[in-house]
Each structure stands twice: as C-alpha cells, then as structure tokens.
Protein backbone atom coordinates (compact mmCIF):
# COMPACT_ATOMS: atom_id res chain seq x y z
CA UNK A 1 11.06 0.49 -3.23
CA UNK A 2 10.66 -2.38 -0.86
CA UNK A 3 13.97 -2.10 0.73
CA UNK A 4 13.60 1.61 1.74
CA UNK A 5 9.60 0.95 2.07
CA UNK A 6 9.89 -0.76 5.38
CA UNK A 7 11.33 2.00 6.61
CA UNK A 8 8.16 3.78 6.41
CA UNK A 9 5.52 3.76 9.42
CA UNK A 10 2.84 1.04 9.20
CA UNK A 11 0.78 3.69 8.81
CA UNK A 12 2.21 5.69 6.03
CA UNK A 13 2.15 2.22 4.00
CA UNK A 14 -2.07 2.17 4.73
CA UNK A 15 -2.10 5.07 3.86
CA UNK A 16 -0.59 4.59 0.30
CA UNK A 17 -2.93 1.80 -0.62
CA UNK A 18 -5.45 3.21 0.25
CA UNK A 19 -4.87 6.19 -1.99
CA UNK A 20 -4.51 3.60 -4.55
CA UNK A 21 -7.64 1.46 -4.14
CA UNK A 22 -9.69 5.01 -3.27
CA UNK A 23 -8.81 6.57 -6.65
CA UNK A 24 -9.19 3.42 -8.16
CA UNK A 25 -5.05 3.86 -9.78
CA UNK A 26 -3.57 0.90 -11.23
CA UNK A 27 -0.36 -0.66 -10.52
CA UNK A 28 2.09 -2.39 -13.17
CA UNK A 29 3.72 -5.74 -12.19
CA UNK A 30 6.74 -4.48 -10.33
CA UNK A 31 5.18 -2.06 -8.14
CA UNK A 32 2.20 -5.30 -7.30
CA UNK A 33 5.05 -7.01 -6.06
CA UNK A 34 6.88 -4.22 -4.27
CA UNK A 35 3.27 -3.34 -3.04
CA UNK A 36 3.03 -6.98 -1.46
CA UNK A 37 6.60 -6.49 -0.10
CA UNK A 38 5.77 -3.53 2.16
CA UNK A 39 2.48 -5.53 3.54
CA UNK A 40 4.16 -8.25 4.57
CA UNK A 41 5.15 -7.39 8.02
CA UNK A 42 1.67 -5.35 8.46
CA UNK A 43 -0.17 -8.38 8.75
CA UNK A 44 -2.41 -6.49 11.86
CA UNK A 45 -3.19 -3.16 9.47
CA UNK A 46 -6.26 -3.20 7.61
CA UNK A 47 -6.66 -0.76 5.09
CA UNK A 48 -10.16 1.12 4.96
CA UNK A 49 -11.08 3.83 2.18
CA UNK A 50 -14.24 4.94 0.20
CA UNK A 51 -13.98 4.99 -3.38
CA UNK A 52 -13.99 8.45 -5.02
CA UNK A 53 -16.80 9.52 -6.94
C-alpha cells in the first residue's frame, strides 16, 4: 500500500484518515504502519474531522 500510496495526492491521504478517525474504524498492525508510511512526507497536512454520531 505504501509504495503505490504516495502516489496519491496529499489530499486524498487526509482524506482517508480522516474517514478512519471520523467513523472511529480500527486499523490492524500492517495497515498502522502502512498508514504512518503515507504521512511521512505530509508533514504540513493536518487532518481535521468530527466524529460521527
């Protein structure tokens, strides 16, 4: 995922996570880490959401 992740807009990476953390969705091990991979060059995005009720 990582590898082909980065080619994804900063944007569309936000955008995931935030889904995630919004919906409250957990994440195994491997996708943590492949998570953490696509963030790393996004240092300057901050990812904003509202939990879902």
């Amino acid at each position: 995922m990582a590898a082909l992740g980065r080619l994804l807009p900063l944007h569309v990476r936000r955008d995931l996570v935030g889904t995630k953390l919004r919906w409250d969705m957990a994440v195994g091990e491997s996708e943590r880490q492949a998570l953490l991979g696509l963030a790393e060059d996004c240092s300057t995005t901050t990812v904003v959401y509202e939990a879902a009720v």
